[in-house]
N, C-alpha and C. Protein backbone atom coordinates (compact mmCIF):
# COMPACT_ATOMS: atom_id res chain seq x y z
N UNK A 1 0.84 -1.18 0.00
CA UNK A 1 0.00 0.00 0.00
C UNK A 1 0.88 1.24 0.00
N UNK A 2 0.53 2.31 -0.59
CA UNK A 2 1.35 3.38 -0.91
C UNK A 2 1.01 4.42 0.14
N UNK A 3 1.39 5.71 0.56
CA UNK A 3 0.54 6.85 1.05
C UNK A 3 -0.51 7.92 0.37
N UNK A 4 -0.35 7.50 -0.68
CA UNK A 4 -1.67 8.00 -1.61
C UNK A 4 -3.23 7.68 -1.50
N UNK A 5 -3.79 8.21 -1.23
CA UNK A 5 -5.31 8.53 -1.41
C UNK A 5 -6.01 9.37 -2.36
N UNK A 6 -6.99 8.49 -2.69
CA UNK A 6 -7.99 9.06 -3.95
C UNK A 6 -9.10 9.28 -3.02
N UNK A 7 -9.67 11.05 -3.09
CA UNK A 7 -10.79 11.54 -2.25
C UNK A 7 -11.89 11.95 -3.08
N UNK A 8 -13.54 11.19 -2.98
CA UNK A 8 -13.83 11.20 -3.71
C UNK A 8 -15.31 12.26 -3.05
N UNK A 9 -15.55 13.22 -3.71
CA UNK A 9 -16.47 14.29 -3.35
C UNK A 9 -17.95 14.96 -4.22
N UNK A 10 -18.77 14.61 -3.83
CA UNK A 10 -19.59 15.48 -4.70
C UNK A 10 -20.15 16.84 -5.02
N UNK A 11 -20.65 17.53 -5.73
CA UNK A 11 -20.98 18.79 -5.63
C UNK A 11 -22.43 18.92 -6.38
N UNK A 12 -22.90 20.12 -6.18
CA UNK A 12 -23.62 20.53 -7.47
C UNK A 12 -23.64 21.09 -8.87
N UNK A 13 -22.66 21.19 -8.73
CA UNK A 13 -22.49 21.90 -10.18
C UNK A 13 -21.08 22.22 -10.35
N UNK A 14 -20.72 22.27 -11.98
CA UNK A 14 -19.11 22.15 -12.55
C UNK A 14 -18.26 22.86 -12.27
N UNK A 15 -19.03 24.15 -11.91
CA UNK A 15 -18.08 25.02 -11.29
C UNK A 15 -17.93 25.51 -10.14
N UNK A 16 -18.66 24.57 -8.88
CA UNK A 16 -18.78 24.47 -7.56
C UNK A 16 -17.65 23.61 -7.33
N UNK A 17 -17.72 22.48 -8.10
CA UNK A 17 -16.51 21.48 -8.31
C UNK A 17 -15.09 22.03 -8.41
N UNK A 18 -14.75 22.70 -9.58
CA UNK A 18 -13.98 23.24 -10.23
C UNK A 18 -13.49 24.04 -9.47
N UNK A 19 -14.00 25.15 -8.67
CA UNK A 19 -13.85 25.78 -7.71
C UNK A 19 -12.85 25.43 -6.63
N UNK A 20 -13.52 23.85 -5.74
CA UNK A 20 -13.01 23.30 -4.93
C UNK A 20 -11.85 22.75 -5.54
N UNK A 21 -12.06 22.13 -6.24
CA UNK A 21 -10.32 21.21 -6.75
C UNK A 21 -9.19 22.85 -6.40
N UNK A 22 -9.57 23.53 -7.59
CA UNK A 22 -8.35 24.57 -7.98
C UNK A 22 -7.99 24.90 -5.79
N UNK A 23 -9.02 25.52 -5.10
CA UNK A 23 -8.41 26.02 -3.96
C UNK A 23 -7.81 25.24 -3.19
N UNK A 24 -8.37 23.41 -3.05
CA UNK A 24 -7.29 22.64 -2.77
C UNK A 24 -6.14 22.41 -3.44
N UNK A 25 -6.05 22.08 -4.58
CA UNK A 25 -4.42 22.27 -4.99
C UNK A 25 -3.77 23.51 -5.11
N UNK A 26 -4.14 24.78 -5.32
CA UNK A 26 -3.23 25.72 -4.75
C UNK A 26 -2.59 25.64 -3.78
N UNK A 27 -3.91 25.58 -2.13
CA UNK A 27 -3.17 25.06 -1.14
C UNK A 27 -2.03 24.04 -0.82
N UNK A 28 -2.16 23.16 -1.70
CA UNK A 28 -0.92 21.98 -1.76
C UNK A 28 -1.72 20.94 -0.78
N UNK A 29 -3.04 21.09 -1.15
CA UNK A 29 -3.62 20.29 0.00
C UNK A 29 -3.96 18.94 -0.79
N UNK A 30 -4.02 18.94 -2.35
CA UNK A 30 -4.19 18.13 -3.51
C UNK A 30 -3.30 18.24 -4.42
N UNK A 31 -2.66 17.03 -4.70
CA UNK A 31 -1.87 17.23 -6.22
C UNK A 31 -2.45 17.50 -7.25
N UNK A 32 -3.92 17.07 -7.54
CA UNK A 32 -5.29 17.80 -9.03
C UNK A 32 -6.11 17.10 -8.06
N UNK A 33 -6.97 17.16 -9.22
CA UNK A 33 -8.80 17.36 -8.74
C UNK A 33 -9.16 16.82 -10.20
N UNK A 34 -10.11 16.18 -10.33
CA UNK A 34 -10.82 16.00 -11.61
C UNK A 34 -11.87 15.63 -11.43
N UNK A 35 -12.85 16.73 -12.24
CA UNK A 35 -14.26 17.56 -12.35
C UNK A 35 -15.00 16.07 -13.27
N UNK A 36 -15.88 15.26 -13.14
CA UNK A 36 -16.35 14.75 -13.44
C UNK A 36 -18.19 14.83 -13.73
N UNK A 37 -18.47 15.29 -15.14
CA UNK A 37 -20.26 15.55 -14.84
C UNK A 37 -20.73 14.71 -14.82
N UNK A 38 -21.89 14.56 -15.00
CA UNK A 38 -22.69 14.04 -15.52
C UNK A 38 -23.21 12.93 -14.90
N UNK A 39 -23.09 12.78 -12.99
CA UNK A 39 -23.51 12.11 -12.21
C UNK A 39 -25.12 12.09 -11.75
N UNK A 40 -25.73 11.45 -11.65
CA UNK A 40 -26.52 11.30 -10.99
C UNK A 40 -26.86 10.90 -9.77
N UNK A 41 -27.46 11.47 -8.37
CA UNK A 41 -27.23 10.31 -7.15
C UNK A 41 -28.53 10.40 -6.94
N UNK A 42 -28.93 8.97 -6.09
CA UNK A 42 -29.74 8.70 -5.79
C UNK A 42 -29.81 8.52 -3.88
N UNK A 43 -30.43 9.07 -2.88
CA UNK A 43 -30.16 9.53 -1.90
C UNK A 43 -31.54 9.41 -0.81
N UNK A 44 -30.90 9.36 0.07
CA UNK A 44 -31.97 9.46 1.60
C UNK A 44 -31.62 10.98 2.19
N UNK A 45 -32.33 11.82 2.02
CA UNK A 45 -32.01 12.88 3.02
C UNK A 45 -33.25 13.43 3.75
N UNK A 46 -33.39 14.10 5.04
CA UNK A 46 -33.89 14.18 5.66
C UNK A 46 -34.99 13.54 5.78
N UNK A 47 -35.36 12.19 5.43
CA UNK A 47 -36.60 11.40 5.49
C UNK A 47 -36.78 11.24 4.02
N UNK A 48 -36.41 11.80 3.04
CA UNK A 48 -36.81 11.88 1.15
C UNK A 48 -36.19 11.32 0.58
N UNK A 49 -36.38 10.41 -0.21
CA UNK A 49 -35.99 9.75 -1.03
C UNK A 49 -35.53 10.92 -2.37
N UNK A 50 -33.94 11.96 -2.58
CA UNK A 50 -33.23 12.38 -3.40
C UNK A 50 -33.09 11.81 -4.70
N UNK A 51 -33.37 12.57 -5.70
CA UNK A 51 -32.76 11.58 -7.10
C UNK A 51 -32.46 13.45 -7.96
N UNK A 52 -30.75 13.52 -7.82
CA UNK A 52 -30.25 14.77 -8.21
C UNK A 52 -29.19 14.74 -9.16
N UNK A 53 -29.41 15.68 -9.82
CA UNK A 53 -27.79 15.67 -10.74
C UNK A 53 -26.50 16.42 -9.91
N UNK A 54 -25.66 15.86 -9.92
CA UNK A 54 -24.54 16.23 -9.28
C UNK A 54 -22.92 15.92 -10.10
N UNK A 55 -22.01 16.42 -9.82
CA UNK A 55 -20.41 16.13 -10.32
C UNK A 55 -19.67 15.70 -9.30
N UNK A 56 -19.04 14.68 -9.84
CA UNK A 56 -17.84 13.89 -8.64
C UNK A 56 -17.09 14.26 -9.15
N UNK A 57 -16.21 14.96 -7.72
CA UNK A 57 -14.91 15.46 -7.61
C UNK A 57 -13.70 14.28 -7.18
N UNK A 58 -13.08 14.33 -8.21
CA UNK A 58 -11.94 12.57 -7.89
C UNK A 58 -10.57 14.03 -7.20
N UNK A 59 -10.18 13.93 -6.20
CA UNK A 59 -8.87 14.23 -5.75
C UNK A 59 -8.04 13.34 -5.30
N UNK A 60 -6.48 13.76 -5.42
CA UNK A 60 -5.53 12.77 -5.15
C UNK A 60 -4.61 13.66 -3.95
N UNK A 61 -4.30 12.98 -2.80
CA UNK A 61 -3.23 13.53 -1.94
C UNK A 61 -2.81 12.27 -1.05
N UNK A 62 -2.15 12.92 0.12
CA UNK A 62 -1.33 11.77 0.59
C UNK A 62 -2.39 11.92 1.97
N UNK A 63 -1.60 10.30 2.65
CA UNK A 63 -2.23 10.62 4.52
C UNK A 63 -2.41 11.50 5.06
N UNK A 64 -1.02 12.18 5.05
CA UNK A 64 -0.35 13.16 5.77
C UNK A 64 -1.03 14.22 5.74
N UNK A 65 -1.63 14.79 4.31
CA UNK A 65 -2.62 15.48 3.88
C UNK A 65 -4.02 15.75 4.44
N UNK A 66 -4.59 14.25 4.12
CA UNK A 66 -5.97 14.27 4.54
C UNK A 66 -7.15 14.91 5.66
N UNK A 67 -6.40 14.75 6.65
CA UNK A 67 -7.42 15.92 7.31
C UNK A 67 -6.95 17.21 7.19
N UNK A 68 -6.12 17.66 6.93
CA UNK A 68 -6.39 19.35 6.19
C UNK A 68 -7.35 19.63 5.32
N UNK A 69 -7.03 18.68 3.85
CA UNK A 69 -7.94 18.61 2.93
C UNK A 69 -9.31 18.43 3.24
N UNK A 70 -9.29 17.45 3.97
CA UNK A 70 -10.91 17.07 4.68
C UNK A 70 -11.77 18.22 5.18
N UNK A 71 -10.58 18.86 6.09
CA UNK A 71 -11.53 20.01 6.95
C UNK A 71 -11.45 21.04 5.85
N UNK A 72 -10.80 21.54 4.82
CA UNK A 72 -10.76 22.73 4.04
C UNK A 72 -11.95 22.40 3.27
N UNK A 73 -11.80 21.11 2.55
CA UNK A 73 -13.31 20.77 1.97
C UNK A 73 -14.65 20.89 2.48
N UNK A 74 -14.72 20.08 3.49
CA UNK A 74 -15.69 20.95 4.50
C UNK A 74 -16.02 22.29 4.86
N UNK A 75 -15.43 23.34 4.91
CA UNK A 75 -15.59 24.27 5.12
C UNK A 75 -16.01 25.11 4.09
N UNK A 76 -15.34 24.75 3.20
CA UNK A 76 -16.01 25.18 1.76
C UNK A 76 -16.45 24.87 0.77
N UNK A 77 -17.32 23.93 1.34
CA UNK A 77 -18.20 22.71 0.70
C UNK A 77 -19.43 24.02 1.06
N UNK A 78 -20.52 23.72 -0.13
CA UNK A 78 -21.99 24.01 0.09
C UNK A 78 -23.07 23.67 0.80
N UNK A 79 -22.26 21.96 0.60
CA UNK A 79 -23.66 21.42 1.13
C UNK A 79 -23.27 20.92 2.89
N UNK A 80 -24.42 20.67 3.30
CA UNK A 80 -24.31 20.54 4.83
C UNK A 80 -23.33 19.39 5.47
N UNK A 81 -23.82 18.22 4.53
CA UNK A 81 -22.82 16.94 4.99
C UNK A 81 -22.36 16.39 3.92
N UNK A 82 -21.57 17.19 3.24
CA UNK A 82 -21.04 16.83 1.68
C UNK A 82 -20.36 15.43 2.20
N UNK A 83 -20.13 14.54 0.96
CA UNK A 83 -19.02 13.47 0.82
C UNK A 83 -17.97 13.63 0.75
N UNK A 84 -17.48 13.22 1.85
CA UNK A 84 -15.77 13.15 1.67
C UNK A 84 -15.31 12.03 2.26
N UNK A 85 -15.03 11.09 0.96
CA UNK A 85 -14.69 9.76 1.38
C UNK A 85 -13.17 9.73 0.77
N UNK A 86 -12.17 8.80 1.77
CA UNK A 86 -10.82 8.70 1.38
C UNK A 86 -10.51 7.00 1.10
N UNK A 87 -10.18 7.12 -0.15
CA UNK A 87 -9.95 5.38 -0.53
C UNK A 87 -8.46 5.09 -1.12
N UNK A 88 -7.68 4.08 -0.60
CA UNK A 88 -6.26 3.80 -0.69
C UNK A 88 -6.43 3.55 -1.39
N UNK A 89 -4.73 4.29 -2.16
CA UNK A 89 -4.14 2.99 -3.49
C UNK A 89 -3.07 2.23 -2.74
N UNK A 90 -3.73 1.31 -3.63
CA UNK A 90 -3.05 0.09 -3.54
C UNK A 90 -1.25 0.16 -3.83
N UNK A 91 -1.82 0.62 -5.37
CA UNK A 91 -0.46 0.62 -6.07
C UNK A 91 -0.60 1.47 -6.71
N UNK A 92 0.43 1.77 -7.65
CA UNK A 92 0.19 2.80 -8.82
C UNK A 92 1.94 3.00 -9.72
N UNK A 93 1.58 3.69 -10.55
CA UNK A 93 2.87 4.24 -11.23
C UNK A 93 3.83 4.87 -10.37
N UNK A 94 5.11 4.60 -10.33
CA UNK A 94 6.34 5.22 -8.99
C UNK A 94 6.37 6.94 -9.58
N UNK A 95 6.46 6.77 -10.85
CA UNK A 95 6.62 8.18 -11.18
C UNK A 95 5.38 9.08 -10.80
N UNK A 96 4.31 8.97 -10.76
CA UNK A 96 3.32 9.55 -10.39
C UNK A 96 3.38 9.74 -8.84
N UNK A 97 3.54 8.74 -8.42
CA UNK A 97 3.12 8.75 -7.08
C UNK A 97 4.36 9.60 -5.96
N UNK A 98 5.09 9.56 -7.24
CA UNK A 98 6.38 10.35 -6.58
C UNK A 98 6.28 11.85 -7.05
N UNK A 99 5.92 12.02 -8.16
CA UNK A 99 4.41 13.44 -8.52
C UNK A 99 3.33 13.98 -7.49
N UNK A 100 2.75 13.22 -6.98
CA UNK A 100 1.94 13.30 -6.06
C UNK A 100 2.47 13.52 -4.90
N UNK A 101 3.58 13.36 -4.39
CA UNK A 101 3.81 13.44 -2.95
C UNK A 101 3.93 14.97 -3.08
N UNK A 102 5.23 15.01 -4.04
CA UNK A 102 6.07 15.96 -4.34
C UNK A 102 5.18 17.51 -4.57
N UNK A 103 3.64 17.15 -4.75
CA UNK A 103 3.07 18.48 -4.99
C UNK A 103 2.19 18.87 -3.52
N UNK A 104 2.45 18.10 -2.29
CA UNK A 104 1.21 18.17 -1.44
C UNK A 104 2.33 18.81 -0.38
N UNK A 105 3.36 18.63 -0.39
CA UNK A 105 4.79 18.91 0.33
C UNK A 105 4.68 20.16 0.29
């Protein structure tokens, strides 16, 4: 297992998304972000059965990272209990992943 994590986030819209990626990787809190449309979720919220269009935000950073990123996302997230889920790689390309460290540093 590597120290890389893929954080995977939703939003409402492309440039709510877009938004978030760019201010986490400025911060160095993400090596990129990639804006994904054309999601649909299907959802339980407050007692309602949700069916919304939304964009998943794929980010990449390290452990070490993660709760910065977590709480910055949060904070400037829209929605009340946005997604912010963190899922290991396994493995990956050395050169990348040595890309990736190298931009969250």
């Amino acid at each position: 297992m590597t120290e890389a994590l893929v954080v995977l986030c939703t939003a409402p819209t492309v440039e709510v998304a877009a938004g978030l990626a760019r201010a986490l990787v400025e911060a160095r809190l993400a090596a990129c972000g990639n804006v994904v449309p054309g999601l649909r979720s299907v959802y339980r919220w407050q007692g309602k059965v949700e069916d919304e269009a939304e964009v998943l935000l794929v980010l990449k950073t390290t452990r070490e990272r993660f709760p910065a990123l977590r709480d910055e996302l949060l904070r400037r997230h829209p929605y009340q209990v946005p997604e912010v889920l963190a899922l290991p790689v396994e493995a990956g390309s050395a050169a990348y992943l040595e890309w990736l460290s190298a931009q969250v540093t």
